[in-house]
Protein backbone atom coordinates (compact mmCIF):
# COMPACT_ATOMS: atom_id res chain seq x y z
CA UNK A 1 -20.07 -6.54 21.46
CA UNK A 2 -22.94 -8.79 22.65
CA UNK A 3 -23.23 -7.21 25.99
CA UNK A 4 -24.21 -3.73 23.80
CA UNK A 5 -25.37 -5.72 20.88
CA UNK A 6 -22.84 -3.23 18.42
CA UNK A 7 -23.00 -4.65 14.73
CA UNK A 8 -19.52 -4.81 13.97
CA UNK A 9 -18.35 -5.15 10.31
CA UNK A 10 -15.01 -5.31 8.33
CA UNK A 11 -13.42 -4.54 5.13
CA UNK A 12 -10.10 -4.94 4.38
CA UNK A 13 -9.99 -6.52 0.86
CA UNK A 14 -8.99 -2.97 -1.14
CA UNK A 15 -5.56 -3.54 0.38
CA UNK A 16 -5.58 -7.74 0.12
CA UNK A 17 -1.79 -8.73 -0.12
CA UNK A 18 -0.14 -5.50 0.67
CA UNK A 19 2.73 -5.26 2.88
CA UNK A 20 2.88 -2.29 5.36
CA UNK A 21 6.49 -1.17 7.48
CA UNK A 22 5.57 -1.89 11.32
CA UNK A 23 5.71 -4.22 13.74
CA UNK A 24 3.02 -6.76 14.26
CA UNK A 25 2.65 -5.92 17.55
CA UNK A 26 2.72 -2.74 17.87
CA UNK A 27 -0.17 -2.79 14.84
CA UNK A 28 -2.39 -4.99 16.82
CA UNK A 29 -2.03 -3.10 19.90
CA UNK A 30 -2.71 -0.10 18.38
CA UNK A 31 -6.02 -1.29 16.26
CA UNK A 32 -6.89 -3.52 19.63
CA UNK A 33 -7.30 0.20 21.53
CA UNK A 34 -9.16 1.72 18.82
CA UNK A 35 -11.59 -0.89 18.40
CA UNK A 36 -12.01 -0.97 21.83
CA UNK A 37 -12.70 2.92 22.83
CA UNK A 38 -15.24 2.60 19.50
CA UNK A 39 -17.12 -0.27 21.49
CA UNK A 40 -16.45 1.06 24.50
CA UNK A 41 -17.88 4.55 23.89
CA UNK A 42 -20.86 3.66 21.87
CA UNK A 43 -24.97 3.30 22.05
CA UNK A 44 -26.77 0.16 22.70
CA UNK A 45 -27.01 -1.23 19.36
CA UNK A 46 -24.43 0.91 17.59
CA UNK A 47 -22.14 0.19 15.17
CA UNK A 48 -18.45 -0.29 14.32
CA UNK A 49 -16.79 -0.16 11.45
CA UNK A 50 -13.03 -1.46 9.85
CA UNK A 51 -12.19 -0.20 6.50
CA UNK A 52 -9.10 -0.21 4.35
CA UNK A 53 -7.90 1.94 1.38
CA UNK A 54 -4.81 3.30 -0.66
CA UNK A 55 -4.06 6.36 -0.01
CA UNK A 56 -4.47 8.74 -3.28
CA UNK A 57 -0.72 9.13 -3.67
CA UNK A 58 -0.44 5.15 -3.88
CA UNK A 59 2.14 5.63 -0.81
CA UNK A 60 0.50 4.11 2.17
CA UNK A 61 -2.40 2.26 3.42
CA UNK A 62 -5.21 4.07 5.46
CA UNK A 63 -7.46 2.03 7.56
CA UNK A 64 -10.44 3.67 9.17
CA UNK A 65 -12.21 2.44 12.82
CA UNK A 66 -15.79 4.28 12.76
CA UNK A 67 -18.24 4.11 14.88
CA UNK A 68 -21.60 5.51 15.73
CA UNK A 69 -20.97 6.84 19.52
CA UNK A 70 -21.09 9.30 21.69
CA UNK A 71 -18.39 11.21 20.07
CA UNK A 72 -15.84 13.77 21.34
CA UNK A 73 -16.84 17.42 22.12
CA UNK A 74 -15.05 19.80 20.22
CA UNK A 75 -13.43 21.39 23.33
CA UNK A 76 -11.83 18.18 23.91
CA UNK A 77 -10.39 17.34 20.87
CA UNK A 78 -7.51 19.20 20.74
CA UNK A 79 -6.36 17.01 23.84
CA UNK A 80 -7.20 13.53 22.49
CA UNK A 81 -3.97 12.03 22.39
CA UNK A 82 -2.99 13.52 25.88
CA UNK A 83 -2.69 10.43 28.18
CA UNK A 84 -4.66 10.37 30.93
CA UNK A 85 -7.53 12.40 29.41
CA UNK A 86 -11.03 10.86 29.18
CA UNK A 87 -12.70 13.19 27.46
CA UNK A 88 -15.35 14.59 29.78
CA UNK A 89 -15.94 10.51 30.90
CA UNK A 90 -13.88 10.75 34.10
CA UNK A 91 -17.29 10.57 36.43
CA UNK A 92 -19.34 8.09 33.81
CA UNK A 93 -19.81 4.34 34.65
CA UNK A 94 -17.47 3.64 31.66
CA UNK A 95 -14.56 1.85 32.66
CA UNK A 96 -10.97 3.24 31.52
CA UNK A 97 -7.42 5.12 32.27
CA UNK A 98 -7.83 7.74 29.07
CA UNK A 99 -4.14 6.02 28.26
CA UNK A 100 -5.53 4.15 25.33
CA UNK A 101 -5.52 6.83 22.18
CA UNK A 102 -2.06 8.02 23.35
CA UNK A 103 -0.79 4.88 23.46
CA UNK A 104 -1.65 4.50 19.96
CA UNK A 105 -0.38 7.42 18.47
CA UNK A 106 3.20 6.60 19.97
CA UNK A 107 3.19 3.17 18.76
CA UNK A 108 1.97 4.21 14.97
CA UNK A 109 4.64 7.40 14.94
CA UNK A 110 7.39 4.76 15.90
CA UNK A 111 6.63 3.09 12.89
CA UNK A 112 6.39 6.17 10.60
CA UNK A 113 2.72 6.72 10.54
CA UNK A 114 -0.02 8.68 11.65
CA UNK A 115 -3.40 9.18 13.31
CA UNK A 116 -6.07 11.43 12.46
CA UNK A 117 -9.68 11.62 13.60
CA UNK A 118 -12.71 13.72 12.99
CA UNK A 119 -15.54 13.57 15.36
CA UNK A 120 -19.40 14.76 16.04
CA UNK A 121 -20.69 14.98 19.46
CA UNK A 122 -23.63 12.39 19.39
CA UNK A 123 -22.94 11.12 16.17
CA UNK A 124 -19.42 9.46 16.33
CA UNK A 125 -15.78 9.47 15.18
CA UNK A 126 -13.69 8.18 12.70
CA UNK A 127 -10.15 7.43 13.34
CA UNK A 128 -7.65 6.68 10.71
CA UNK A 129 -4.57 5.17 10.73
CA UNK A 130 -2.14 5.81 7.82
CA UNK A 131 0.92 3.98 7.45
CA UNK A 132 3.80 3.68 4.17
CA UNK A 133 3.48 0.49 2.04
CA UNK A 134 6.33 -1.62 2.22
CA UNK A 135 9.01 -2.06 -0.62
CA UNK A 136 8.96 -5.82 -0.24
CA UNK A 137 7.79 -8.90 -2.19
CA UNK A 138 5.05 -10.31 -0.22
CA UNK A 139 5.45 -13.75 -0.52
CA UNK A 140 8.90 -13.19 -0.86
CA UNK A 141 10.96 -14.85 2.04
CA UNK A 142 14.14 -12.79 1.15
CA UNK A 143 14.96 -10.13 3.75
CA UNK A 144 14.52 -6.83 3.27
CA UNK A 145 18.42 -5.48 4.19
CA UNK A 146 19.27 -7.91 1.91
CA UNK A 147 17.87 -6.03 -1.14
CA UNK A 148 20.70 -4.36 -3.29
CA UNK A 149 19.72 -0.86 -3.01
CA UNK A 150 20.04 1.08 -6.30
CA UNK A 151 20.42 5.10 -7.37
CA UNK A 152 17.29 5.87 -9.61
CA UNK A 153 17.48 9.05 -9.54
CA UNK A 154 15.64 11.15 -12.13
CA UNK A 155 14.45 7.91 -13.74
CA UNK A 156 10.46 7.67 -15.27
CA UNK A 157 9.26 4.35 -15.08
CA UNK A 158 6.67 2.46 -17.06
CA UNK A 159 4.76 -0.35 -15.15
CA UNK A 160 1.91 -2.03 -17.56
CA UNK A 161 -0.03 -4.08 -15.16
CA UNK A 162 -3.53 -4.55 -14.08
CA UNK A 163 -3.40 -6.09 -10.34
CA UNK A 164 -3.08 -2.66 -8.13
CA UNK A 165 -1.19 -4.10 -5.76
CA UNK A 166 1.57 -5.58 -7.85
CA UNK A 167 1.86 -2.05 -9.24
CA UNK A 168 1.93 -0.67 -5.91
CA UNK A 169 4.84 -3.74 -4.79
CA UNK A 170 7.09 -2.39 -7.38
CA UNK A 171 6.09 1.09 -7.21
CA UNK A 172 6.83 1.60 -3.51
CA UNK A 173 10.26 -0.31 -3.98
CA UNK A 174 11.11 1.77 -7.48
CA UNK A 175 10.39 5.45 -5.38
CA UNK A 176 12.70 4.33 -2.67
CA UNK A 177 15.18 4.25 -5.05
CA UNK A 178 14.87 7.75 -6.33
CA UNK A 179 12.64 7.36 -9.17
CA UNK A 180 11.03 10.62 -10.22
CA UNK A 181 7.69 8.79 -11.40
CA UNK A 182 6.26 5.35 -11.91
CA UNK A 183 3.40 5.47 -14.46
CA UNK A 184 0.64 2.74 -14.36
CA UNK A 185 -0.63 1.53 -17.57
CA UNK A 186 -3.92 -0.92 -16.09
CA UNK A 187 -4.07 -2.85 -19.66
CA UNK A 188 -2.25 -3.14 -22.84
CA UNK A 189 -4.14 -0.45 -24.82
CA UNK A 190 -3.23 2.21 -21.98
CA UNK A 191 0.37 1.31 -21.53
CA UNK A 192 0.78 1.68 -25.46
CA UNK A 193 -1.08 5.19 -24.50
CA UNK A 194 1.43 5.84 -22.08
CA UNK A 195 4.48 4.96 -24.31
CA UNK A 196 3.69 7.18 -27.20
CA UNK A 197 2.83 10.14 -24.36
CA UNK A 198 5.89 10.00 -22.33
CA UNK A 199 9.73 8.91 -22.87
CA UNK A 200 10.63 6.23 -20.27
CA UNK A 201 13.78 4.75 -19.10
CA UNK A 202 13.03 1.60 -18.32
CA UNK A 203 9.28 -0.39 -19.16
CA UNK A 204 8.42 -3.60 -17.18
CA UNK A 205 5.18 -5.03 -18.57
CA UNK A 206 3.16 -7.68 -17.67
CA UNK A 207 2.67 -10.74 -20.25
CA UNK A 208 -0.63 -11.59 -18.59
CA UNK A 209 -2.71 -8.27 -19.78
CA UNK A 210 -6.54 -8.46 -19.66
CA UNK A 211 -7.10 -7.07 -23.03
CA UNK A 212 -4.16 -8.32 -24.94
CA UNK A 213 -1.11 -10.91 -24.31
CA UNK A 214 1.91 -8.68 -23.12
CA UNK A 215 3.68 -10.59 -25.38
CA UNK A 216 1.11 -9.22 -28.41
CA UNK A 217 2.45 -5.65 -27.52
CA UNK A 218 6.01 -5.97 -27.00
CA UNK A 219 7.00 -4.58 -30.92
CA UNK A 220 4.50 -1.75 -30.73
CA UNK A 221 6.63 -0.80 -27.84
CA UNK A 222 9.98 -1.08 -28.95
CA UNK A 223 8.11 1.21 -31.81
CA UNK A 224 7.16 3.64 -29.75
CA UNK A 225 10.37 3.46 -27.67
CA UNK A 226 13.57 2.65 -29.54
CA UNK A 227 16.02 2.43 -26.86
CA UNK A 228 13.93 1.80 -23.30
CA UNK A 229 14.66 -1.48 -21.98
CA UNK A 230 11.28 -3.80 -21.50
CA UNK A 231 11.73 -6.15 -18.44
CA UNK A 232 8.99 -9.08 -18.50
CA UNK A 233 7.24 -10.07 -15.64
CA UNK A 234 4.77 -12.97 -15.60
CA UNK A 235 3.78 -15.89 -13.15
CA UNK A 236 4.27 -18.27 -16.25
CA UNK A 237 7.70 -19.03 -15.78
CA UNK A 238 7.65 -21.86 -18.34
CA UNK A 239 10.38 -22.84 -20.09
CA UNK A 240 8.06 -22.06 -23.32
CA UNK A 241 7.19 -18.52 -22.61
CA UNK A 242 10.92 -17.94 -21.22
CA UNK A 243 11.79 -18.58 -25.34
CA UNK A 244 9.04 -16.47 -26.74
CA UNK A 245 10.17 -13.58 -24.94
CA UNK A 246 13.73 -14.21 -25.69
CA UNK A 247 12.61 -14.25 -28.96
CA UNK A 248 10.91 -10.77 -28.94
CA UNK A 249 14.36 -9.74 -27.60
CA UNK A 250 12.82 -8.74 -23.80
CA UNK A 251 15.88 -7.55 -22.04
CA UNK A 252 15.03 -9.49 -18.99
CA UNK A 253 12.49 -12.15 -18.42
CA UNK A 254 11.27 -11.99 -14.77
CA UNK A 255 9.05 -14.20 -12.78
CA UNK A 256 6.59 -13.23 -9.90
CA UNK A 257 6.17 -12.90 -7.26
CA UNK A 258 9.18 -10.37 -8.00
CA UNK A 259 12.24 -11.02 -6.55
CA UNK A 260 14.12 -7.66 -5.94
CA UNK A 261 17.28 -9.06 -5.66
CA UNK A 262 17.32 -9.65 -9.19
CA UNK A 263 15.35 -6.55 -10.20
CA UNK A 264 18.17 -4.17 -8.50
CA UNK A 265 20.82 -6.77 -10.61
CA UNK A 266 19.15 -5.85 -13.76
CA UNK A 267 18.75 -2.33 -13.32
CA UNK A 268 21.97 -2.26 -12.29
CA UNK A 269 23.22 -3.90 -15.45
CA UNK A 270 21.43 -1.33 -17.64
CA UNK A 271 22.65 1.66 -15.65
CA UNK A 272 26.53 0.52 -16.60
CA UNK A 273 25.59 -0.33 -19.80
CA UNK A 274 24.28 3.55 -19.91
């Protein structure tokens, strides 16, 4: 970086606290070679850039290496991941088996992702790698095999929450269970939306809401939805708010960060009670 003086930047905070299914190595080998043919194959004072993102189907996490180089000529694209192949740089001073990309794309398909790229001659590339968010609780410690694994099939499912990525937690876990769809409501006043719009088997709503107290909204529900079970989540676990909610009649009080162990139990017990 010094040596060509590249301005290197990072962003990564879009997908703070989400969990992606890979191995740690394998990741860092794979980001170490793409950061490294960006500075590698750049300009005296160009410019390299990390970025994150959700993907729009809320499925996976897409992190982008760009960078202002010499980029690949179209005739060679269609052979970047060959290994071997240094793209018209086998006679330049530039230092380098060509094994790097392909490399890469092996270790990200072993893990159930993918890499694409676009790329201007004399302008740069942008290489993205996009790979499913883990079903798992974050923080957590509780192994993933060891999650009771439960038949959703069919079922529509209500999440009101406002932190993305706790949505996206539970989502990814709920889909691998066969849920046909898991609807976001971001604050109280949309999840009420969302209840009188759609029927729902099951609603788990936040008690710690931006705009109102989850707790505020828990009759308008069960108004709006007779018979769908509400499952409370909150990081208050307090013996205090444990009663109130009892008191609203919540079917299950839950604390974060969610433990799925006792998600699949509950779920489970409203499936036999069905």
């Amino acid at each position: 970086l010094d040596e060509k003086k590249i301005k290197f930047s990072s962003d990564l905070t879009k997908t703070s606290g989400l969990v992606v299914n890979g191995d740690e190595f394998r990741l860092q080998q794979a980001f170490s070679n793409l950061i490294s043919n960006a500075i590698k194959y750049n300009h005296f004072g160009g410019s390299v850039i990390v970025e994150s993102r959700i993907s729009s189907d809320e499925s996976d996490v897409l992190v982008t290496v760009s960078d202002s180089g010499f980029g690949i000529p179209h005739e060679y694209q269609s052979k970047v991941f060959q290994p071997f192949n240094r793209l018209a740089h086998e006679h330049g001073t530039i230092e380098g088996s060509g094994i790097g990309l392909s490399l890469s794309e092996q270790l990200i398909k072993a893990m159930q992702g993918e890499i694409q790229f676009t790329s201007v001659e004399d302008v740069g590339s942008h290489f993205t790698i996009r790979l499913p968010i883990a079903a798992s609780a974050l923080e957590n410690d509780r192994p993933q095999e060891e999650i009771t694994a439960i038949d959703l099939s069919g079922q529509r499912v209500l999440y009101i929450e406002d932190n993305k990525t706790n949505f996206l937690i539970l989502k990814a876990w709920l889909n691998k269970q066969g849920t046909t769809a898991v609807d976001n409501g971001v604050n109280a006043a949309n999840g009420l939306q969302l209840a009188e719009q759609n029927p729902y088997d099951v609603i788990f709503l936040d008690l710690g809401l931006p705009d109102r107290s989850g707790f505020d909204i828990i009759d308008e529900l069960k108004a709006l939805q007779p018979s769908t079970p509400i499952i409370a989540l909150t990081a208050d676990g307090s013996e205090i708010s444990r009663e109130r909610a009892d008191g609203l009649a919540v079917h299950q009080f839950l604390t974060k960060p969610i433990d799925f162990m006792l998600v699949a139990e509950t779920l489970s017990s409203l499936k036999r009670k069905s």
